[in-house]
N, C-alpha and C. Protein backbone atom coordinates (compact mmCIF):
# COMPACT_ATOMS: atom_id res chain seq x y z
N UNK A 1 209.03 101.67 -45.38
CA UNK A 1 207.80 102.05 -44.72
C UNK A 1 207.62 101.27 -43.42
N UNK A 2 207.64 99.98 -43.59
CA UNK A 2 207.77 98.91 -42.01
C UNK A 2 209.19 99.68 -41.21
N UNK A 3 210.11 100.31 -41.37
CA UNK A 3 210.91 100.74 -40.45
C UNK A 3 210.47 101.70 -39.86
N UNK A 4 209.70 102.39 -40.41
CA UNK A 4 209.05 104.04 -39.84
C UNK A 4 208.07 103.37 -38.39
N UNK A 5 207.54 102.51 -39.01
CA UNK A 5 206.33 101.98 -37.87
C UNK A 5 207.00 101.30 -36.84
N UNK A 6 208.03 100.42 -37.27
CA UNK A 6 208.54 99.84 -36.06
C UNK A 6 209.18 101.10 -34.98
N UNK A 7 210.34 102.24 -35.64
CA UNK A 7 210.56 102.96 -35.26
C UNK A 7 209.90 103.86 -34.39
N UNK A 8 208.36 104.10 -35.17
CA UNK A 8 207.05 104.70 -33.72
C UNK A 8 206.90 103.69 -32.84
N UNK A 9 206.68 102.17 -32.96
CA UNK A 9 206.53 101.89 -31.98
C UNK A 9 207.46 101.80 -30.95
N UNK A 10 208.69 101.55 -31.45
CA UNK A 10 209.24 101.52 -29.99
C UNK A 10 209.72 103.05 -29.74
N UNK A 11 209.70 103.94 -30.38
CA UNK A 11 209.75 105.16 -29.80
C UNK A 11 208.51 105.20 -28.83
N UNK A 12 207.11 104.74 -29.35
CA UNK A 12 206.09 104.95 -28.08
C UNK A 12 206.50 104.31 -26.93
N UNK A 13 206.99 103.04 -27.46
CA UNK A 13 207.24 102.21 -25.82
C UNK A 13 208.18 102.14 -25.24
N UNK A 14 209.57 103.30 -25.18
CA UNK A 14 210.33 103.92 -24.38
C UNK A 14 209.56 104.89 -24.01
N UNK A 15 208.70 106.00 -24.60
CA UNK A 15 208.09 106.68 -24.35
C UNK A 15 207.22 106.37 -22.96
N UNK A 16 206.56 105.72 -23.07
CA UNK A 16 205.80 104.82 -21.89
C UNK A 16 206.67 104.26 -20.99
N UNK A 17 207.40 103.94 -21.46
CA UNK A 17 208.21 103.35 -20.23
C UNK A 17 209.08 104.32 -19.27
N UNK A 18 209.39 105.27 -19.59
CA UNK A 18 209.71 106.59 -19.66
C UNK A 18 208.83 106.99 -18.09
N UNK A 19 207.68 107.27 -18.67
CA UNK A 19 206.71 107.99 -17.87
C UNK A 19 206.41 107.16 -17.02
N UNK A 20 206.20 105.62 -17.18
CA UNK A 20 205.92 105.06 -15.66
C UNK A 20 207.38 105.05 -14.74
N UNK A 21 208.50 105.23 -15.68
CA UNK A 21 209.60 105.21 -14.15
C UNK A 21 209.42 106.28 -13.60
N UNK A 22 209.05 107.62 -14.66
CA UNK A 22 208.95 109.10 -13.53
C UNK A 22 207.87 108.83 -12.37
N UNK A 23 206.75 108.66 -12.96
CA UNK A 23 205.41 108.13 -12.21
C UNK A 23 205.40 107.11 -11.08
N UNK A 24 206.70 106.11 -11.22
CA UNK A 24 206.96 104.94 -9.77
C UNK A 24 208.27 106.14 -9.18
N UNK A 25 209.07 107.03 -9.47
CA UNK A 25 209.95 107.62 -9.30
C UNK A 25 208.95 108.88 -7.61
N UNK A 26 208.14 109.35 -8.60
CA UNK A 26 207.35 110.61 -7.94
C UNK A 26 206.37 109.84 -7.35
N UNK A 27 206.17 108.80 -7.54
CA UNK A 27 204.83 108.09 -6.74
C UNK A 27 206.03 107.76 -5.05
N UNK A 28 206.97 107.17 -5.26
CA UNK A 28 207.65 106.75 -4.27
C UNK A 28 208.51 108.10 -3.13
N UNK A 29 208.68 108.86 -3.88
CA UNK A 29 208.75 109.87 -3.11
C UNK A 29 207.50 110.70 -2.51
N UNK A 30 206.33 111.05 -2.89
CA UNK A 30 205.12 111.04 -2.44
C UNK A 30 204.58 109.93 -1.28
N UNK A 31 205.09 108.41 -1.61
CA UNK A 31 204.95 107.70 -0.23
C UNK A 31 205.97 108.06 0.80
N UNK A 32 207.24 108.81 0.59
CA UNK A 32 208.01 108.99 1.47
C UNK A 32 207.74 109.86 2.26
N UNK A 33 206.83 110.66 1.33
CA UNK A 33 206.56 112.31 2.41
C UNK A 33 205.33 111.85 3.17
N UNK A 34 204.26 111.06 2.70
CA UNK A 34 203.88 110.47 3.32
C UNK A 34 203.96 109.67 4.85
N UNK A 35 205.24 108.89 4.54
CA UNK A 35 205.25 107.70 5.65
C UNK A 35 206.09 109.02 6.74
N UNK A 36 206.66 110.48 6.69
CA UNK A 36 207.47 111.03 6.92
C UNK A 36 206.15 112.06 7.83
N UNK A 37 204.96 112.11 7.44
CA UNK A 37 203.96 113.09 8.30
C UNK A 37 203.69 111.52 9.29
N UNK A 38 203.82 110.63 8.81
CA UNK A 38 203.51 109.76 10.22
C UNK A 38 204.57 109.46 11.38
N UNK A 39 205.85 109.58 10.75
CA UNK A 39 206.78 109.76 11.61
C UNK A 39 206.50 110.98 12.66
N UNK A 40 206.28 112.60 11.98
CA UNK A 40 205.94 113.79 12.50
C UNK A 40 205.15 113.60 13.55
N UNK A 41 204.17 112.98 13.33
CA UNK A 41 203.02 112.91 14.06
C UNK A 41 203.70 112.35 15.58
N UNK A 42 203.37 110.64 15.34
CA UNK A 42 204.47 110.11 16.23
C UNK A 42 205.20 110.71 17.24
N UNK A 43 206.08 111.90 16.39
CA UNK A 43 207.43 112.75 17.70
C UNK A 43 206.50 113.98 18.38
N UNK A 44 205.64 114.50 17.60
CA UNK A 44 205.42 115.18 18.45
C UNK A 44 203.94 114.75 19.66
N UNK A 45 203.60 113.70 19.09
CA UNK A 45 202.46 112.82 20.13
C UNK A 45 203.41 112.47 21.24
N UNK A 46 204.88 112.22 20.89
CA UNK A 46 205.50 111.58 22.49
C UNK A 46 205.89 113.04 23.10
N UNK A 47 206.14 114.37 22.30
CA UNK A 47 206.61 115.19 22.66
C UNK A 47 205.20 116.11 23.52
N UNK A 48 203.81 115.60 23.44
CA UNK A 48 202.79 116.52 23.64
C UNK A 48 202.64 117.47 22.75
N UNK A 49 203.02 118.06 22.02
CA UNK A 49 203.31 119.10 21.04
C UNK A 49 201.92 118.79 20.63
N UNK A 50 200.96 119.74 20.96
CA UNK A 50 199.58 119.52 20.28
C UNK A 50 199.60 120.38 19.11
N UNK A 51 200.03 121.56 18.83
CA UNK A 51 200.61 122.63 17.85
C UNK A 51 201.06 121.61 16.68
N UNK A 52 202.18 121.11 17.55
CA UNK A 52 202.90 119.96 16.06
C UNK A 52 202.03 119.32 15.45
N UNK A 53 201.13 118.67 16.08
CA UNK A 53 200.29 117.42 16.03
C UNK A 53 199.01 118.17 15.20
N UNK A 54 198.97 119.50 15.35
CA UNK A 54 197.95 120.43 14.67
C UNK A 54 198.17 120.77 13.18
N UNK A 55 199.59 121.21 12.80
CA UNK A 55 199.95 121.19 12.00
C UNK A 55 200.01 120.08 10.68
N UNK A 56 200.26 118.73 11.28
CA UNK A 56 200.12 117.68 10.07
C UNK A 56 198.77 118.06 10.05
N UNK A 57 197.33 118.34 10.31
CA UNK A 57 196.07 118.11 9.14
C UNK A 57 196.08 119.68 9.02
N UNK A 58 194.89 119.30 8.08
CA UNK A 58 194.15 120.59 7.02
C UNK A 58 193.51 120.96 7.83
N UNK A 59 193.11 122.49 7.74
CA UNK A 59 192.39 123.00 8.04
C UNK A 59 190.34 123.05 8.46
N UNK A 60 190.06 121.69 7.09
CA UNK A 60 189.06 121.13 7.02
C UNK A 60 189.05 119.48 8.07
N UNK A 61 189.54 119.21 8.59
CA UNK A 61 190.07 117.65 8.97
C UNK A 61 188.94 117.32 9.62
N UNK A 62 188.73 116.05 9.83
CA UNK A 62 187.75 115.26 10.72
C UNK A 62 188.71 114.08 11.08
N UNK A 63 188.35 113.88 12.82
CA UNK A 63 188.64 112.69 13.21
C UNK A 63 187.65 111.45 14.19
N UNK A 64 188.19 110.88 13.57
CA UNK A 64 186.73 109.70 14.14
C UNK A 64 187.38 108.87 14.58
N UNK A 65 187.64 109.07 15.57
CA UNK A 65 187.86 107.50 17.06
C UNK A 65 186.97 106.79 17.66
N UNK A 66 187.71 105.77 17.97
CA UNK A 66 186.29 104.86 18.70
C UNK A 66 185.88 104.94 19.93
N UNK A 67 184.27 105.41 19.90
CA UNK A 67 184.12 105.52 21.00
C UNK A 67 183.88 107.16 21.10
N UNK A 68 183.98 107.77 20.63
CA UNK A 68 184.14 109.05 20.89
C UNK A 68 183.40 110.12 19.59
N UNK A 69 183.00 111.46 19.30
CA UNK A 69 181.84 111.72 18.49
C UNK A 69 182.78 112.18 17.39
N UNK A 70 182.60 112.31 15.95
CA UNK A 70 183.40 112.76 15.49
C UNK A 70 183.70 114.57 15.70
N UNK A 71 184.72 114.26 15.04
CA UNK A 71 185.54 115.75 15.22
C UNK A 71 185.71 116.46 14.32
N UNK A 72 185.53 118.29 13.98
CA UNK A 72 185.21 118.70 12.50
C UNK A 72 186.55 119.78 13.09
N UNK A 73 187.08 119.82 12.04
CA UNK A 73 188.34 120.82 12.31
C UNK A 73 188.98 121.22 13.07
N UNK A 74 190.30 121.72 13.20
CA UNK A 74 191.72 122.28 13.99
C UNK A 74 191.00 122.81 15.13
N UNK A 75 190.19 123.42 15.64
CA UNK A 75 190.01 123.65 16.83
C UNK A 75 189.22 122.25 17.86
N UNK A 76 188.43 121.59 17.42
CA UNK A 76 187.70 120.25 17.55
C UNK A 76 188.67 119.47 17.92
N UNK A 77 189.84 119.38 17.13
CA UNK A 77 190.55 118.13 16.93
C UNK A 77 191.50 118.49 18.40
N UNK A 78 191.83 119.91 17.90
CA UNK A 78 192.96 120.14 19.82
C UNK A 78 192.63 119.76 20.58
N UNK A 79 190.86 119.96 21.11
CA UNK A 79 190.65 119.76 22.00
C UNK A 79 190.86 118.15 22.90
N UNK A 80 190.89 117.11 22.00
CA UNK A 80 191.29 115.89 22.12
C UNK A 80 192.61 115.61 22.44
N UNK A 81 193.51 116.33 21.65
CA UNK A 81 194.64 116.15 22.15
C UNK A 81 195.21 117.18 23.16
N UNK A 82 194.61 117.98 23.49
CA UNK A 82 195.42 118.54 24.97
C UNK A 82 194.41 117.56 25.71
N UNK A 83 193.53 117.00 25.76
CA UNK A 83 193.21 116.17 26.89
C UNK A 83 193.67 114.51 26.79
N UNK A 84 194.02 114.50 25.69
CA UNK A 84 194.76 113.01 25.75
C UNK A 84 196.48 113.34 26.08
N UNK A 85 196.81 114.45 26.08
CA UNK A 85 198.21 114.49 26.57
C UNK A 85 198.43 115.24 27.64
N UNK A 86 197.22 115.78 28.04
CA UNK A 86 197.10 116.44 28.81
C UNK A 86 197.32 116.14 30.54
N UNK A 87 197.42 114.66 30.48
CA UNK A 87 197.18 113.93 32.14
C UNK A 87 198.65 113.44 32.31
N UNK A 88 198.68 113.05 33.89
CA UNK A 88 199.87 113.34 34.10
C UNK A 88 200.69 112.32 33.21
N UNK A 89 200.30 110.90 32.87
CA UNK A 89 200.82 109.96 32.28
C UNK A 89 200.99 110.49 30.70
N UNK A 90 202.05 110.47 29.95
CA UNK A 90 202.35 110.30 28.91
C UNK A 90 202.17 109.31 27.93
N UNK A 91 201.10 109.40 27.42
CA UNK A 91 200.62 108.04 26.42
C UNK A 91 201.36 107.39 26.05
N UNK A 92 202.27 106.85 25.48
CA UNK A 92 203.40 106.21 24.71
C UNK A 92 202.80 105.16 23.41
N UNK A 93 203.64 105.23 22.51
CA UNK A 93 203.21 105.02 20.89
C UNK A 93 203.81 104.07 20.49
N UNK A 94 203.78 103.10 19.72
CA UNK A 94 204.59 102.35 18.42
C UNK A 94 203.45 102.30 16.97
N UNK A 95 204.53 102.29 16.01
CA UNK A 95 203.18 102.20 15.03
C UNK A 95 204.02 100.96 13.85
N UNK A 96 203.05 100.77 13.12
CA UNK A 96 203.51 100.14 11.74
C UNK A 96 202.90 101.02 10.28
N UNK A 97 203.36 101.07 9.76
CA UNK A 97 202.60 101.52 7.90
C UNK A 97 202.24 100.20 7.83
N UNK A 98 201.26 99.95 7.18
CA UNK A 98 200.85 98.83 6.54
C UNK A 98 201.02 98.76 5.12
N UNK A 99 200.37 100.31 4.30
CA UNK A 99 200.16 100.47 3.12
C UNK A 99 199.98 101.84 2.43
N UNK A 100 200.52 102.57 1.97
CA UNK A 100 200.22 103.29 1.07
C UNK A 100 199.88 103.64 -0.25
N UNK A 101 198.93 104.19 -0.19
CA UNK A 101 198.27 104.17 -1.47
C UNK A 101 198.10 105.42 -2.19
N UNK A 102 198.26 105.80 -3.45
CA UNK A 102 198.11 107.48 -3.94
C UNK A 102 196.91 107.52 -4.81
N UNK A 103 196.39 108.55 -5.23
CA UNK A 103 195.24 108.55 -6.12
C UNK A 103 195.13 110.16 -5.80
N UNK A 104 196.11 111.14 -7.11
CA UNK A 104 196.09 112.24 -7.25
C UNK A 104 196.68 112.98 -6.39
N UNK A 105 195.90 114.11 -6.15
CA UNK A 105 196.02 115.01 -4.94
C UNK A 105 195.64 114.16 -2.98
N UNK A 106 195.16 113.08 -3.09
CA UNK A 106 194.84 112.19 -2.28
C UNK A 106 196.10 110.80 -2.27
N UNK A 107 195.58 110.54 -0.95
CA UNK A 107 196.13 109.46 -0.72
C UNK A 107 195.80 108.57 0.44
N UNK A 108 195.78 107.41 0.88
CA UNK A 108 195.91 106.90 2.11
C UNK A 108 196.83 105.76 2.68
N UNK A 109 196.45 105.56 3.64
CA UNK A 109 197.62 104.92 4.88
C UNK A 109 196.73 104.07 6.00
N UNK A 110 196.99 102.59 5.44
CA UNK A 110 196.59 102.08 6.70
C UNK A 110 197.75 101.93 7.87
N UNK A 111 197.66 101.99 9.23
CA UNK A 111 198.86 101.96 9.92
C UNK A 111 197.88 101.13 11.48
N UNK A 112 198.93 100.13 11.94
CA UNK A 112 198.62 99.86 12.93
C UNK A 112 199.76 100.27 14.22
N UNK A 113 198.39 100.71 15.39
CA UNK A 113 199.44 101.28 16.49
C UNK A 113 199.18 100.34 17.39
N UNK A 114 199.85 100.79 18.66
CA UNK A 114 199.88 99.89 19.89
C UNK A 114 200.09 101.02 20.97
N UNK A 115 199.15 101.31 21.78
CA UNK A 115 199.45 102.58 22.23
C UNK A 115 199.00 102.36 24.46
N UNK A 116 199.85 102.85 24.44
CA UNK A 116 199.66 102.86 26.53
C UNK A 116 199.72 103.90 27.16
N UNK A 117 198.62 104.12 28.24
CA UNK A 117 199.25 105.12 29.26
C UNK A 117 197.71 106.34 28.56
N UNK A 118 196.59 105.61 28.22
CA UNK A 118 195.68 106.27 27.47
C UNK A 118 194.37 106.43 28.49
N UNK A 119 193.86 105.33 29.27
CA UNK A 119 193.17 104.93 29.82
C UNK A 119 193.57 105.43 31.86
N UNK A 120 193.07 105.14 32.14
CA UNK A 120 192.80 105.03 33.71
C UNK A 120 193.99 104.25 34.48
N UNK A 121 194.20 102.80 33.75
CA UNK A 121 195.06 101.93 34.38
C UNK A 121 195.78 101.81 32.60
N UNK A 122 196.77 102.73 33.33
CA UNK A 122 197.70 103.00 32.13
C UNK A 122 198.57 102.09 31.58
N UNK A 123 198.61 100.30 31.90
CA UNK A 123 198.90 99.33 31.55
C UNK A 123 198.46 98.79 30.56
N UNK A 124 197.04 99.29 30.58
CA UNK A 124 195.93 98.58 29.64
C UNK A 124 196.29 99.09 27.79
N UNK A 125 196.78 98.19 26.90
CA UNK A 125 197.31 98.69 25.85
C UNK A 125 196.01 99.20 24.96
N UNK A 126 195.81 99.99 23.84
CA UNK A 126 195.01 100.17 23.02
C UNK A 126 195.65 100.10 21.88
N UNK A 127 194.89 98.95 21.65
CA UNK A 127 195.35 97.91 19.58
C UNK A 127 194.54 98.80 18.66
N UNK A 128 195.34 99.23 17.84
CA UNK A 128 194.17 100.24 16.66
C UNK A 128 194.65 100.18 15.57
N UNK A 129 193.72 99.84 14.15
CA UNK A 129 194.12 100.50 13.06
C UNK A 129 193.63 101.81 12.61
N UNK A 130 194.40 102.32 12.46
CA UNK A 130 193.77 103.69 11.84
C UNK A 130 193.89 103.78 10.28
N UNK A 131 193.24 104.28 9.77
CA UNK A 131 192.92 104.29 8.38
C UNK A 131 192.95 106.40 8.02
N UNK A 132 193.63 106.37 7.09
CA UNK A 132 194.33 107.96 7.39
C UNK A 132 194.20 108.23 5.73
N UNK A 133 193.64 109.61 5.27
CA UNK A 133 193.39 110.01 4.05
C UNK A 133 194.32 111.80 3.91
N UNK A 134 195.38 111.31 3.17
CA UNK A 134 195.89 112.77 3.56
C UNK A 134 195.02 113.64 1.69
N UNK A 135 195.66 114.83 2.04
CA UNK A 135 195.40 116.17 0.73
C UNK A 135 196.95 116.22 0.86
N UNK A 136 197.16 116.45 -0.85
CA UNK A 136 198.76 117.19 -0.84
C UNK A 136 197.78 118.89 -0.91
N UNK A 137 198.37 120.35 -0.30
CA UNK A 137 198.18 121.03 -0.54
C UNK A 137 199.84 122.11 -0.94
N UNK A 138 199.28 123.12 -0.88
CA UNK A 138 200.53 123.95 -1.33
C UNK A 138 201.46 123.53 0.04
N UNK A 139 201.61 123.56 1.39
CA UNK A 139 202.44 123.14 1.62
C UNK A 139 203.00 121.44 1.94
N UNK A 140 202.79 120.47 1.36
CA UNK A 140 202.74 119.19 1.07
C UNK A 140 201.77 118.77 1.67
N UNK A 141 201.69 117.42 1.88
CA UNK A 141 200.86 116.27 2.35
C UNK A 141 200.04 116.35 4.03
N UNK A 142 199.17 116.35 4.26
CA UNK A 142 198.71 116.73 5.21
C UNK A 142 197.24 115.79 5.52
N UNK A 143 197.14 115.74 6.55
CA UNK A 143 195.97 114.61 7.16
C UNK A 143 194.89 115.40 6.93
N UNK A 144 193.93 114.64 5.92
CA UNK A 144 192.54 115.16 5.86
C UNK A 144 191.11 114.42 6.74
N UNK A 145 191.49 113.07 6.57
CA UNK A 145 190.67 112.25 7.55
C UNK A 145 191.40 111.34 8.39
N UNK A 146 190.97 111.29 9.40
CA UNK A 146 191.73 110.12 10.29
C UNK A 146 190.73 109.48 11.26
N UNK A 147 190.86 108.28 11.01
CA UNK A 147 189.89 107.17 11.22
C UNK A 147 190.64 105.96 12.32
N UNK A 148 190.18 106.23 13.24
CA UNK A 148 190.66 104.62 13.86
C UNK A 148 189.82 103.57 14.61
N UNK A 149 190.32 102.69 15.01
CA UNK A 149 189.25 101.72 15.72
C UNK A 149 190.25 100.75 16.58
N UNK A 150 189.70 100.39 17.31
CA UNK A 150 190.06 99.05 18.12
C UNK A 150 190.10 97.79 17.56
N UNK A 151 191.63 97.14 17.15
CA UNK A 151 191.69 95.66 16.77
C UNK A 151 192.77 94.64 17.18
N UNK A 152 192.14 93.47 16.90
CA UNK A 152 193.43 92.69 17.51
C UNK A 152 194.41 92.61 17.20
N UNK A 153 194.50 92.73 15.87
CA UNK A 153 195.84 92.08 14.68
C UNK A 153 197.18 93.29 14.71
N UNK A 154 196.77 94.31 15.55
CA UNK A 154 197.76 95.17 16.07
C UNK A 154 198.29 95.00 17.14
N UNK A 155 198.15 93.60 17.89
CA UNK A 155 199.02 93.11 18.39
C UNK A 155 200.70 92.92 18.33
N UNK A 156 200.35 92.55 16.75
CA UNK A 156 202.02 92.39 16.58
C UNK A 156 202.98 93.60 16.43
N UNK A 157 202.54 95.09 17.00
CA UNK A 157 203.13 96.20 17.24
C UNK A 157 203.92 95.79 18.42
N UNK A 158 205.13 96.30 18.56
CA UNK A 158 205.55 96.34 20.11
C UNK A 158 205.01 96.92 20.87
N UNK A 159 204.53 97.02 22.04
CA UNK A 159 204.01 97.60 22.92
C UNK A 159 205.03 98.35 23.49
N UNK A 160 204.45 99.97 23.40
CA UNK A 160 205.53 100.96 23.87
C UNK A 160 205.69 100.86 25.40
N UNK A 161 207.06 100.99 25.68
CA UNK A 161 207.29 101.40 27.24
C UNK A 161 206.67 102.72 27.95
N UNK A 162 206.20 103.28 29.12
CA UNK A 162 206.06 104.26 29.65
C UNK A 162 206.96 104.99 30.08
């Protein structure tokens, strides 16, 4: 009778153990597709590709920059970026992931950038963390909120060339 029980238990606790490697298995590929829409983003921000850059969020998206009013969906949000890529200077980018985090159909991403060529005197760098909430939907992972601000500690980004 004590063999039957020992036998459930460690049948439960391969069992369990089981499901958290699928679960760190699918959790880690979920951060990959993840850290992989920030890459997206990235190429097509150096490329101007506002279309591209349209495509990583949802349909519902809001973006809130500093300094500026927020923004309610794909048509709102273009308008920012054909006028931030829109001048003759080409912004130029570096970023870091800081962190990813999952929770369901959700997820987020703190990332710090270092960004030039934004402003007037296109020397002047802009330090930001942005704080980023994607939706997986039917076609994967996609930016639902995107949040940034002005900080120092994004210093230690390289500062992109022009």
């Amino acid at each position: 009778m004590k063999l039957k029980y020992i036998l459930f238990g460690v049948a439960g606790v391969l069992w369990i153990n089981g499901a958290c490697a699928a679960d760190a298995v699918s959790g880690r590929a979920d951060q990959d597709a993840i850290a992989a829409v920030s890459d997206e983003w990235v190429r097509a921000f150096r490329a101007r590709d506002v279309d591209g850059l349209l495509s990583l969020y949802t349909a519902d998206a809001r973006v809130m920059s500093q300094g500026k009013p927020g923004l309610r969906g794909k048509q709102e949000i273009k308008g920012l970026f054909t006028e931030l890529l829109g001048g003759e200077t080409l912004p130029a980018i570096n970023f870091e992931i800081e962190e990813i985090g999952l929770m369901g159909d959700f997820a987020w991403a703190s990332v710090l950038a270092a960004i030039v060529g934004t402003d007037a005197d296109s020397s002047v760098p802009y330090l930001s963390r942005t704080f980023i909430i994607y939706r997986r939907d039917r076609d994967g992972w996609k930016i639902f909120r995107d949040i940034d601000h002005a900080t120092p500690d994004a210093k230690r980004v390289p500062l992109p060339m022009l």
